[in-house]
N, C-alpha and C. Protein backbone atom coordinates (compact mmCIF):
# COMPACT_ATOMS: atom_id res chain seq x y z
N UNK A 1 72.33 17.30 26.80
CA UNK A 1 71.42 17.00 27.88
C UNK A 1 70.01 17.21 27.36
N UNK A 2 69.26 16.23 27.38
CA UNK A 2 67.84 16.28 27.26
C UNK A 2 67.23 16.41 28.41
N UNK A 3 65.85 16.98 28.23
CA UNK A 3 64.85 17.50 29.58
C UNK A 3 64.09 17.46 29.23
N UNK A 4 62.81 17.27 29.46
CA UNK A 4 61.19 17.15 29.38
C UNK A 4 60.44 18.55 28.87
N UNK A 5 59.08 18.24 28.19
CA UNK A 5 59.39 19.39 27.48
C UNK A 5 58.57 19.95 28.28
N UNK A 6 58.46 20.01 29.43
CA UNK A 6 57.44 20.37 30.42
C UNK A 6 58.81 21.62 31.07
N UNK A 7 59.89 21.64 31.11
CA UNK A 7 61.04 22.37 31.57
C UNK A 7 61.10 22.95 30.62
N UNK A 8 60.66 24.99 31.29
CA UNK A 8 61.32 25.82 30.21
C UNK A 8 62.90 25.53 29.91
N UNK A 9 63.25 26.22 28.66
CA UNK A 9 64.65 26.13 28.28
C UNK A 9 65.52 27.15 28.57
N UNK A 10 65.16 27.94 29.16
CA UNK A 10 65.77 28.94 30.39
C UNK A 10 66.01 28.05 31.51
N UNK A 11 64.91 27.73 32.23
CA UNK A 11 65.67 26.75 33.16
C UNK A 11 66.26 25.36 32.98
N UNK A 12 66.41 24.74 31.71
CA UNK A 12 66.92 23.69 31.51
C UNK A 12 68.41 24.20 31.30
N UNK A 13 68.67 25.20 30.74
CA UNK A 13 70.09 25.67 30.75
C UNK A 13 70.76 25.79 31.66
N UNK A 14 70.55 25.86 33.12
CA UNK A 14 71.40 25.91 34.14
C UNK A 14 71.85 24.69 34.64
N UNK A 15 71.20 23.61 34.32
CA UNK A 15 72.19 22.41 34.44
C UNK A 15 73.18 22.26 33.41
N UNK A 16 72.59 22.40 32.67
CA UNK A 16 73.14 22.07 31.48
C UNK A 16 74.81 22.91 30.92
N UNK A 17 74.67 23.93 31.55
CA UNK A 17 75.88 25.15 31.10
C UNK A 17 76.87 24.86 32.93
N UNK A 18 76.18 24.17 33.68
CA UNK A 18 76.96 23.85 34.90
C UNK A 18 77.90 23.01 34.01
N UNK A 19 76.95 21.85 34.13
CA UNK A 19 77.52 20.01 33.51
C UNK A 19 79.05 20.91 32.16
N UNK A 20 78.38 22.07 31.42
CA UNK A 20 79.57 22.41 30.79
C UNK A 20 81.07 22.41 30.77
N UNK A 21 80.56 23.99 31.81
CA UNK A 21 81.80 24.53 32.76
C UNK A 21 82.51 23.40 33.55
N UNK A 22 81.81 22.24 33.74
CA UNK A 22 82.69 21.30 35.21
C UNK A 22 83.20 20.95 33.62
N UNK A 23 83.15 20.01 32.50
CA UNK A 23 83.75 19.57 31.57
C UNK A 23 84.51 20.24 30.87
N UNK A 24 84.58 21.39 30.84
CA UNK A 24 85.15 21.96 29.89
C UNK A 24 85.53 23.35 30.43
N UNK A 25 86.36 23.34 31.51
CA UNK A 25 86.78 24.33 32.21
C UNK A 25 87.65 26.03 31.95
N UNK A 26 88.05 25.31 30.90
CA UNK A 26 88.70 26.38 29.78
C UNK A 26 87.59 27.15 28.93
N UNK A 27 86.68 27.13 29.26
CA UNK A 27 85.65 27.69 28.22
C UNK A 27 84.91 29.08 29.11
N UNK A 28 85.17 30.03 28.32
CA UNK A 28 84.70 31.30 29.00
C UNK A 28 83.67 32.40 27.91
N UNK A 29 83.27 31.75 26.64
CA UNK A 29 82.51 32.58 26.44
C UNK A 29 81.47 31.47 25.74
N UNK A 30 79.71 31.61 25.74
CA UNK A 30 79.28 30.94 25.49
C UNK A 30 77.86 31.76 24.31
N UNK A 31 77.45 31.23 23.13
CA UNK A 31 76.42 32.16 22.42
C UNK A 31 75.33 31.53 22.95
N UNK A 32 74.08 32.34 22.74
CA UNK A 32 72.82 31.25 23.05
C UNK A 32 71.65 31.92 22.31
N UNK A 33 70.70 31.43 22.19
CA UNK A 33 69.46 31.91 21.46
C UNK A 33 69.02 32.96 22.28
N UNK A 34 68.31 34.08 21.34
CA UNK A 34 67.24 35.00 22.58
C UNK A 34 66.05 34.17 23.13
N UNK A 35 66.25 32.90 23.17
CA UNK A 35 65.50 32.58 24.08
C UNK A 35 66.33 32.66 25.37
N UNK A 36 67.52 32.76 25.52
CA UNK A 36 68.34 32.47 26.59
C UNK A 36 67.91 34.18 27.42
N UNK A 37 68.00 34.92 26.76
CA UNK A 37 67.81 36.17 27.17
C UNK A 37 67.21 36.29 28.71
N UNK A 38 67.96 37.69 29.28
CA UNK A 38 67.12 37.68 30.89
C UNK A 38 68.15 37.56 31.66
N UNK A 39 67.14 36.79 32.63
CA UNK A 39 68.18 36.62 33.77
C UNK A 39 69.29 35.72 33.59
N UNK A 40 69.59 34.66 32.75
CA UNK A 40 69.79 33.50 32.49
C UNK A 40 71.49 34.50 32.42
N UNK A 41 71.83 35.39 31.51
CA UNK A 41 72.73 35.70 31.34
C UNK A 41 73.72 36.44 32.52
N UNK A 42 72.39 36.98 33.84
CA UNK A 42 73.54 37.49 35.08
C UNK A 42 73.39 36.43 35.91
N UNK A 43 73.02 35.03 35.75
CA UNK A 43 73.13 33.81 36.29
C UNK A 43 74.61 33.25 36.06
N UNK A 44 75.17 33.20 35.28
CA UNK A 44 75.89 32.66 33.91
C UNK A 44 76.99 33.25 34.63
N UNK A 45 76.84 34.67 34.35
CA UNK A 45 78.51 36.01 34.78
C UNK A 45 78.47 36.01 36.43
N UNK A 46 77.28 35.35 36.86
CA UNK A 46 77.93 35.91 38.38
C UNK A 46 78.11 34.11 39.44
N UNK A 47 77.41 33.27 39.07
CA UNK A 47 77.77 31.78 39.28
C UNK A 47 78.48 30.73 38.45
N UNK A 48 78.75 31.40 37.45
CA UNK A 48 79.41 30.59 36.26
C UNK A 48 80.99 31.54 36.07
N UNK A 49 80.82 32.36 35.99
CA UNK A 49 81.75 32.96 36.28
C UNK A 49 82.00 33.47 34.64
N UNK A 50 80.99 33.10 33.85
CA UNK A 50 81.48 33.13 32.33
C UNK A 50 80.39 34.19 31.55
N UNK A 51 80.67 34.34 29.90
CA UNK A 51 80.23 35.22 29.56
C UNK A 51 79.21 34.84 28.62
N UNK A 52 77.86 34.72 28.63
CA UNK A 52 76.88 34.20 28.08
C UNK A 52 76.46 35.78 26.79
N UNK A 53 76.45 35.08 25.63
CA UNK A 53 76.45 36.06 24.56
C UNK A 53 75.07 36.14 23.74
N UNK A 54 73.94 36.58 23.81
CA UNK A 54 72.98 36.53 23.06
C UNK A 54 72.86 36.83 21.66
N UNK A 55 72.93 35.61 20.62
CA UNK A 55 72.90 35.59 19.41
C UNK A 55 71.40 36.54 18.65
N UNK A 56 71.47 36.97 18.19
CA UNK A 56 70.07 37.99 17.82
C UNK A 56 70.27 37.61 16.11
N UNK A 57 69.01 37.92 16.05
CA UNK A 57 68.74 38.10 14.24
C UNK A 57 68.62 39.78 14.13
N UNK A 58 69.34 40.00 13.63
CA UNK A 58 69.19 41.79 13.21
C UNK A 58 67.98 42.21 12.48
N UNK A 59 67.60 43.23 12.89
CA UNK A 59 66.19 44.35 12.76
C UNK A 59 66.09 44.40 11.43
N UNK A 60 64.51 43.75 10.75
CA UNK A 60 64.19 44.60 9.96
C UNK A 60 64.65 43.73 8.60
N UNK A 61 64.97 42.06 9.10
CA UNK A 61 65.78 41.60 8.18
C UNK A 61 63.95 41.15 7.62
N UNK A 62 63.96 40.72 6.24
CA UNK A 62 63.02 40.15 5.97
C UNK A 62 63.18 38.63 5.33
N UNK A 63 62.64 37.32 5.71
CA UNK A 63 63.16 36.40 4.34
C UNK A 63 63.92 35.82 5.55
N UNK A 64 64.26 34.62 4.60
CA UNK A 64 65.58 33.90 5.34
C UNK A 64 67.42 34.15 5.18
N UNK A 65 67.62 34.40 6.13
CA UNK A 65 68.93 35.01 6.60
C UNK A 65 69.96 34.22 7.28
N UNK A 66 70.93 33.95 7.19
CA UNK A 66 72.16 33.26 8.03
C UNK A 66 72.03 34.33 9.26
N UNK A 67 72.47 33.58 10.41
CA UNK A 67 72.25 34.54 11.08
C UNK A 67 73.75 34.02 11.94
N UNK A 68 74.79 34.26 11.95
CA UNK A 68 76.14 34.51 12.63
C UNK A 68 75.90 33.25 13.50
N UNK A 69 77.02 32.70 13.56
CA UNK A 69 77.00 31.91 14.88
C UNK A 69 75.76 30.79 14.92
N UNK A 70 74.71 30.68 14.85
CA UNK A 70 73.75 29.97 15.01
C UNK A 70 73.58 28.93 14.00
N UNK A 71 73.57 29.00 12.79
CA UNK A 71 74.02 28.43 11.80
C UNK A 71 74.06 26.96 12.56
N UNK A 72 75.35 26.86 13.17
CA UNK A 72 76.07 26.01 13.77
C UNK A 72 75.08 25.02 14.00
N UNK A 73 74.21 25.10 15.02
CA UNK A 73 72.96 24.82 15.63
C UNK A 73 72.24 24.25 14.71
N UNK A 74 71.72 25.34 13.76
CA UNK A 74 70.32 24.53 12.94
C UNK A 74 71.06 23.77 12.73
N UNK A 75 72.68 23.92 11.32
CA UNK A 75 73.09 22.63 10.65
C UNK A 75 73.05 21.61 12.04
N UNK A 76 73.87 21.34 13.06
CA UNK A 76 73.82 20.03 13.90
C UNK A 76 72.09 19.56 14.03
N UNK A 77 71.19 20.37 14.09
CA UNK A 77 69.66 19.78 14.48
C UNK A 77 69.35 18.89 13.22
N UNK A 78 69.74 19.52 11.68
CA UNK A 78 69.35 18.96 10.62
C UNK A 78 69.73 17.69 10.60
N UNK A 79 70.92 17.77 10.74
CA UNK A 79 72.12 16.34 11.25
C UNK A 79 71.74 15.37 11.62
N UNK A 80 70.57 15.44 12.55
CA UNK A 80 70.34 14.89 13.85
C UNK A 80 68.98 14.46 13.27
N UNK A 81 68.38 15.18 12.37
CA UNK A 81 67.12 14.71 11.87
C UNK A 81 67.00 13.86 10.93
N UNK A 82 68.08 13.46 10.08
CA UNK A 82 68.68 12.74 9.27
C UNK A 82 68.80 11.10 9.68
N UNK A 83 68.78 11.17 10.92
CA UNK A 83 68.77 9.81 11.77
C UNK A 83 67.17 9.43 12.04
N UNK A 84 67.08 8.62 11.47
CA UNK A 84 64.79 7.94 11.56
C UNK A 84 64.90 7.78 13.10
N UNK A 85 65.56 7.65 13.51
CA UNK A 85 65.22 7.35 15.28
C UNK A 85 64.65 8.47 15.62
N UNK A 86 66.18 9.85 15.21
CA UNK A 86 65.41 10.62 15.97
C UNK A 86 64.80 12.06 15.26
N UNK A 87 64.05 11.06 14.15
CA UNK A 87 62.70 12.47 13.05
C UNK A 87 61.73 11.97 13.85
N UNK A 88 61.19 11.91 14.68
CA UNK A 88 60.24 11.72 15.67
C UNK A 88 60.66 11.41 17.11
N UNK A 89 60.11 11.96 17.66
CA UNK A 89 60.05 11.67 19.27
C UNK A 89 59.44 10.74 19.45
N UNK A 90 60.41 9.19 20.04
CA UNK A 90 59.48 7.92 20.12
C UNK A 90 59.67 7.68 21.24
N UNK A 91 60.56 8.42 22.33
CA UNK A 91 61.49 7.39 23.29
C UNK A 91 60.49 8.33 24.55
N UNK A 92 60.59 7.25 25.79
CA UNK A 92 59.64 8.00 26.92
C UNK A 92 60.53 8.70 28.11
N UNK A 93 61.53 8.22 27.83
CA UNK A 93 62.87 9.12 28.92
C UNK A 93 63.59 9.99 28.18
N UNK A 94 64.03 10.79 28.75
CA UNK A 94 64.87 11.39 28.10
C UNK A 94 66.41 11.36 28.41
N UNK A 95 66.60 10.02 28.96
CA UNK A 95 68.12 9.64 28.92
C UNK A 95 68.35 8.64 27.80
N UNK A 96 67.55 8.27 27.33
CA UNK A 96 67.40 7.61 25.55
C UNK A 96 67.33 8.19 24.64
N UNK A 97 66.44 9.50 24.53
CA UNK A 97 67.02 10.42 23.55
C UNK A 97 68.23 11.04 23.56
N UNK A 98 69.13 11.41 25.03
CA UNK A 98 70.32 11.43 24.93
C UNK A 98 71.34 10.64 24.35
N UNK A 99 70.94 9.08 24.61
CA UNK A 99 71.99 8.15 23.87
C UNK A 99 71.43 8.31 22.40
N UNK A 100 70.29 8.35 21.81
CA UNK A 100 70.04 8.12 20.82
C UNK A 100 71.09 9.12 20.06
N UNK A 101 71.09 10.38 20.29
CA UNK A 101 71.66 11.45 19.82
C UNK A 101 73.15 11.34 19.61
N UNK A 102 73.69 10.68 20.87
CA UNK A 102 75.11 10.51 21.12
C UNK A 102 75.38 9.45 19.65
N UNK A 103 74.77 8.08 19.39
CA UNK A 103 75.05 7.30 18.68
C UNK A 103 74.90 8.03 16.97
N UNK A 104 74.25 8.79 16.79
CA UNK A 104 73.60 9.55 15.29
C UNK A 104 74.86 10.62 15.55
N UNK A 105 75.31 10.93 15.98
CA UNK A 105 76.73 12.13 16.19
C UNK A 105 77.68 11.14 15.69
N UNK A 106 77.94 9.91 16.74
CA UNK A 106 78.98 8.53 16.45
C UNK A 106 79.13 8.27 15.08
N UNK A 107 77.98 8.17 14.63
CA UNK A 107 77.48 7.66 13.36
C UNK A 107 78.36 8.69 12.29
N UNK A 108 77.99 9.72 12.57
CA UNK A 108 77.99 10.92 11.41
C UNK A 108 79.51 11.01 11.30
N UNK A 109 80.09 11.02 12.79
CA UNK A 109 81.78 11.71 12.95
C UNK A 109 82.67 10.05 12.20
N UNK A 110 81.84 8.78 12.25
CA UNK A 110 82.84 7.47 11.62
C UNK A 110 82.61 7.47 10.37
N UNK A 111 81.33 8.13 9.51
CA UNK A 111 81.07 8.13 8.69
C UNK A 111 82.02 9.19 7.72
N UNK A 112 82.24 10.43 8.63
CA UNK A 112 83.35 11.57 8.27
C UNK A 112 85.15 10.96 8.12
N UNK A 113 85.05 10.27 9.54
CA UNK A 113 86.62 9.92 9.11
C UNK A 113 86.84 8.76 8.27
N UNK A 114 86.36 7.90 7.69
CA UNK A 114 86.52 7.16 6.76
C UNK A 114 86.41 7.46 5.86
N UNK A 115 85.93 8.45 5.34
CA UNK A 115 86.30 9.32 3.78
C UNK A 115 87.32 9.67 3.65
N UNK A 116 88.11 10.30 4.93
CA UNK A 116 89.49 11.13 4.73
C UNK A 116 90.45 9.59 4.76
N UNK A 117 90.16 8.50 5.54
CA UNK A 117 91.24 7.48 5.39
C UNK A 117 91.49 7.00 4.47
């Protein structure tokens, strides 16, 4: 789900982790950036019914560090930057940068299974 960048990403997450939970109903624990931090997480456990996990970078680290879990994230953003559409923000809705994204995922996952075929 894309949102305007005028919408903090604290509050863009509560649609967004709804739209989840209705899809993916089996899913009960979720990581998120300390940006998620706050209230966002007794939002989550007491209307979501689920367990929102704040990913942290540990104290004191210096330099660049893997940091558990998140990983995940940058690699998919890099992924995603790899596609010229979307290494710049060109599009004026943001239900086009959603498809754009969807098709550069398409792209990447036909590009994956035709190696293994």
């Amino acid at each position: 789900m894309v949102h305007s960048a005028g919408i903090q990403d604290r509050d863009g997450a509560k649609p967004v982790l709804t739209a989840l939970v209705t899809r993916f109903p089996g899913l009960r624990l979720i990581w998120a950036d300390g940006g998620y931090a706050g209230k966002l997480v007794t939002w989550v456990a007491t209307v979501l019914q689920r367990t929102l996990v704040i990913v942290k970078r540990p104290r004191h680290t210096r330099g660049f560090q893997i940091v558990q879990w998140r990983w995940i994230v940058e690699r998919t953003f890099g992924w995603l930057n790899r596609s010229r559409r979307l290494s710049k923000d060109f599009e004026a809705l943001p239900e086009t940068t959603e498809t754009w994204i969807r098709i550069a995922m398409i792209h990447l996952m036909v590009r994956r299974l035709a190696v293994r075929a």
